[in-house]
Every structure is written in C-alpha cells, then in structure tokens.
C-alpha atoms as a PDB file:
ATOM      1  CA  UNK A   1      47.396 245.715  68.797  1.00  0.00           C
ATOM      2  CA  UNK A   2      49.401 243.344  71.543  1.00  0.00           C
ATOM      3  CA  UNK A   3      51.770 246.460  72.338  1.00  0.00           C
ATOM      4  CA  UNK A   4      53.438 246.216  68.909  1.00  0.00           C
ATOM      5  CA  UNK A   5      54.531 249.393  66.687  1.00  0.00           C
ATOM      6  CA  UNK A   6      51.691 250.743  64.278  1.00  0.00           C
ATOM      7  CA  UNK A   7      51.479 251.198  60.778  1.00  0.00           C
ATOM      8  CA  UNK A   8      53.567 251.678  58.599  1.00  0.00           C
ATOM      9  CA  UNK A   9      55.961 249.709  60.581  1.00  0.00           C
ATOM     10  CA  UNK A  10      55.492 246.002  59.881  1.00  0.00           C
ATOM     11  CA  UNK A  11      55.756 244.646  63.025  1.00  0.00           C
ATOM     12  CA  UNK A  12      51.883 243.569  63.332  1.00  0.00           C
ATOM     13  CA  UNK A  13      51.706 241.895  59.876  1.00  0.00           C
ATOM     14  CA  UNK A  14      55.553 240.063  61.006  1.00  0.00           C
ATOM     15  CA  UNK A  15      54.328 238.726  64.288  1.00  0.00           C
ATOM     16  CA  UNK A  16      51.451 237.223  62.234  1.00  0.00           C
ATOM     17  CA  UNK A  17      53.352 235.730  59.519  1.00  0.00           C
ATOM     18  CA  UNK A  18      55.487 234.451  62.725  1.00  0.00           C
ATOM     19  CA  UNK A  19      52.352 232.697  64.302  1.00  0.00           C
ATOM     20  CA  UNK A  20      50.956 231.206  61.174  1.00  0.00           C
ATOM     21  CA  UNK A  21      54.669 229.893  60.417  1.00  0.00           C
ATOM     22  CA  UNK A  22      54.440 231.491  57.249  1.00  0.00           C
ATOM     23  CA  UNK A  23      57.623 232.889  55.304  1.00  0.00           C
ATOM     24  CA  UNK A  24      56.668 236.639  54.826  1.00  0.00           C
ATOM     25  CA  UNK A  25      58.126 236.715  51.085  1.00  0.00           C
ATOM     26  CA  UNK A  26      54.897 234.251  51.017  1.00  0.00           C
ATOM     27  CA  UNK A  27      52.546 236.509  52.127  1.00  0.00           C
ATOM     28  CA  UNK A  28      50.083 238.966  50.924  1.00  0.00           C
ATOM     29  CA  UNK A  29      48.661 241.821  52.920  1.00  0.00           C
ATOM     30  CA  UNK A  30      45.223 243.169  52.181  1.00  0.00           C
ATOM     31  CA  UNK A  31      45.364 246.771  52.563  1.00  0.00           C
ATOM     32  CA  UNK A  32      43.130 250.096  52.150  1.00  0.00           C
ATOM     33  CA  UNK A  33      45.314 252.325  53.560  1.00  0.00           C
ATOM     34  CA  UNK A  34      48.654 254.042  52.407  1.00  0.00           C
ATOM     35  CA  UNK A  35      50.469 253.063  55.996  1.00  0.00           C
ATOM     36  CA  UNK A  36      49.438 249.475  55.730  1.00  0.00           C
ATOM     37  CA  UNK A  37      50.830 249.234  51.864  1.00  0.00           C
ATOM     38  CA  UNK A  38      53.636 250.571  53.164  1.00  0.00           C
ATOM     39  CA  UNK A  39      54.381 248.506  55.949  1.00  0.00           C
ATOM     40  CA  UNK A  40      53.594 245.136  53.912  1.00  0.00           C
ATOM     41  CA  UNK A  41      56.750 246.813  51.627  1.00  0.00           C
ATOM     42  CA  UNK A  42      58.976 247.242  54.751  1.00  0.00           C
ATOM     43  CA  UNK A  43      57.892 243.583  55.806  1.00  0.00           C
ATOM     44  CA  UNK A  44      59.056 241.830  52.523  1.00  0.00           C
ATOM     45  CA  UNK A  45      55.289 241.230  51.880  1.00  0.00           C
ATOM     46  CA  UNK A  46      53.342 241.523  48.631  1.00  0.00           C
ATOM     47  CA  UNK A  47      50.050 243.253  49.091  1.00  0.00           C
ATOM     48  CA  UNK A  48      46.510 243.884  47.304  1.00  0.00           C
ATOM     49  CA  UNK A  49      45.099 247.133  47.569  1.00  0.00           C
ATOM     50  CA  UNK A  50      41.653 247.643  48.262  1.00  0.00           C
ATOM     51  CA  UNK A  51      40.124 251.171  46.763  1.00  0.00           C
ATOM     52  CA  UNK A  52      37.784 251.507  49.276  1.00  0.00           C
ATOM     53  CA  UNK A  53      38.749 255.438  50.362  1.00  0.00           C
ATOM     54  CA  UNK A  54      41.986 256.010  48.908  1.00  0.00           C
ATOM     55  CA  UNK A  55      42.996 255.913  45.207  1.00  0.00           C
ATOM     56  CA  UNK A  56      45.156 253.212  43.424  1.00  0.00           C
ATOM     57  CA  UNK A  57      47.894 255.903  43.036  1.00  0.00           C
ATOM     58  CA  UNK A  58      47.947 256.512  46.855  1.00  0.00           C
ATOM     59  CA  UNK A  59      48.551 252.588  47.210  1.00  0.00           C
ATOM     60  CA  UNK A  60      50.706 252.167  44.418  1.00  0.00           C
ATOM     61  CA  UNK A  61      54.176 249.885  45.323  1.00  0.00           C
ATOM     62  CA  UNK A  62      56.188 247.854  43.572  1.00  0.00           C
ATOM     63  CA  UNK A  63      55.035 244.993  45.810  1.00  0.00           C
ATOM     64  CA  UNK A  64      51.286 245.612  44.796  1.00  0.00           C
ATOM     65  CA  UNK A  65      50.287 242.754  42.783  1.00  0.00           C
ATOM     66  CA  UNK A  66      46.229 243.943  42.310  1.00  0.00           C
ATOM     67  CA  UNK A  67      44.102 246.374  43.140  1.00  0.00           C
ATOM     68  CA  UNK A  68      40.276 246.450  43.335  1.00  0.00           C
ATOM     69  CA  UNK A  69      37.350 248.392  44.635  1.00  0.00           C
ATOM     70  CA  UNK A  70      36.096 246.397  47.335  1.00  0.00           C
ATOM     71  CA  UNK A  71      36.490 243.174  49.384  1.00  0.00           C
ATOM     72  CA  UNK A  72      32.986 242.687  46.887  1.00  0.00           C
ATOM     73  CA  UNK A  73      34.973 242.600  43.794  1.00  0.00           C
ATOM     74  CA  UNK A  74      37.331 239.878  44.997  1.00  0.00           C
ATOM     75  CA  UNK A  75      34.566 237.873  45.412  1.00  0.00           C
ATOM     76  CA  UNK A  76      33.191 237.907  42.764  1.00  0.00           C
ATOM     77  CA  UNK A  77      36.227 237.695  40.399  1.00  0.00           C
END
C-alpha cells in the first residue's frame, strides 16, 4: 500500500497511472469491489467490473464500460 489512502480514494490507482506515465482519462481499472469502482470514478478512470462476489448492480457507474464474471471470461472473449 506505500502509505497511500485506501479505497475508495484513488490515490493508489493515481500514483500508478503516475509511474506508468499514463494519462488517467486513459486508463481502466479492473475492479471486484464497490470501493475500488468507486475510486477508479473519483480518479477520472474508466473501469471493468469483475462479478466475482458482488453483483453488477453493486458495481454499476457511469464509468463502467463492461462487466463479466471472472478474470476467466475475459480470456476467453
């Protein structure tokens, strides 16, 4: 965690976009969890949500661009 601010504050998913030298509008978080959607929102991020243990409607945003079951399904789509 480096010291930085958890979830849903989008410090950790900033400092990486910082490092990679990526624009964060650019980016898109993988999620699972409500707090993590959330903070890709408050980061200017899009994000995918993975169904994993919560449903879609509990990681629904208008920043969401997909959701799927797994990691598996990504794979294979």
């Amino acid at each position: 965690d480096e010291g930085l601010p958890g979830k849903p504050r989008p410090d950790i998913f900033l400092e990486v976009a910082r490092r990679i030298g990526a624009d964060p509008a650019r980016c898109i978080v993988f999620e699972d969890a409500p707090f993590g959607i959330e903070a890709a929102r408050r980061g200017g991020m899009h994000a995918v949500a993975i169904c994993s243990s919560h449903r879609a409607e509990d990681l629904a945003g208008p920043h969401v661009l997909a959701t799927v079951q797994d990691f598996d399904e990504l794979i294979q789509s």
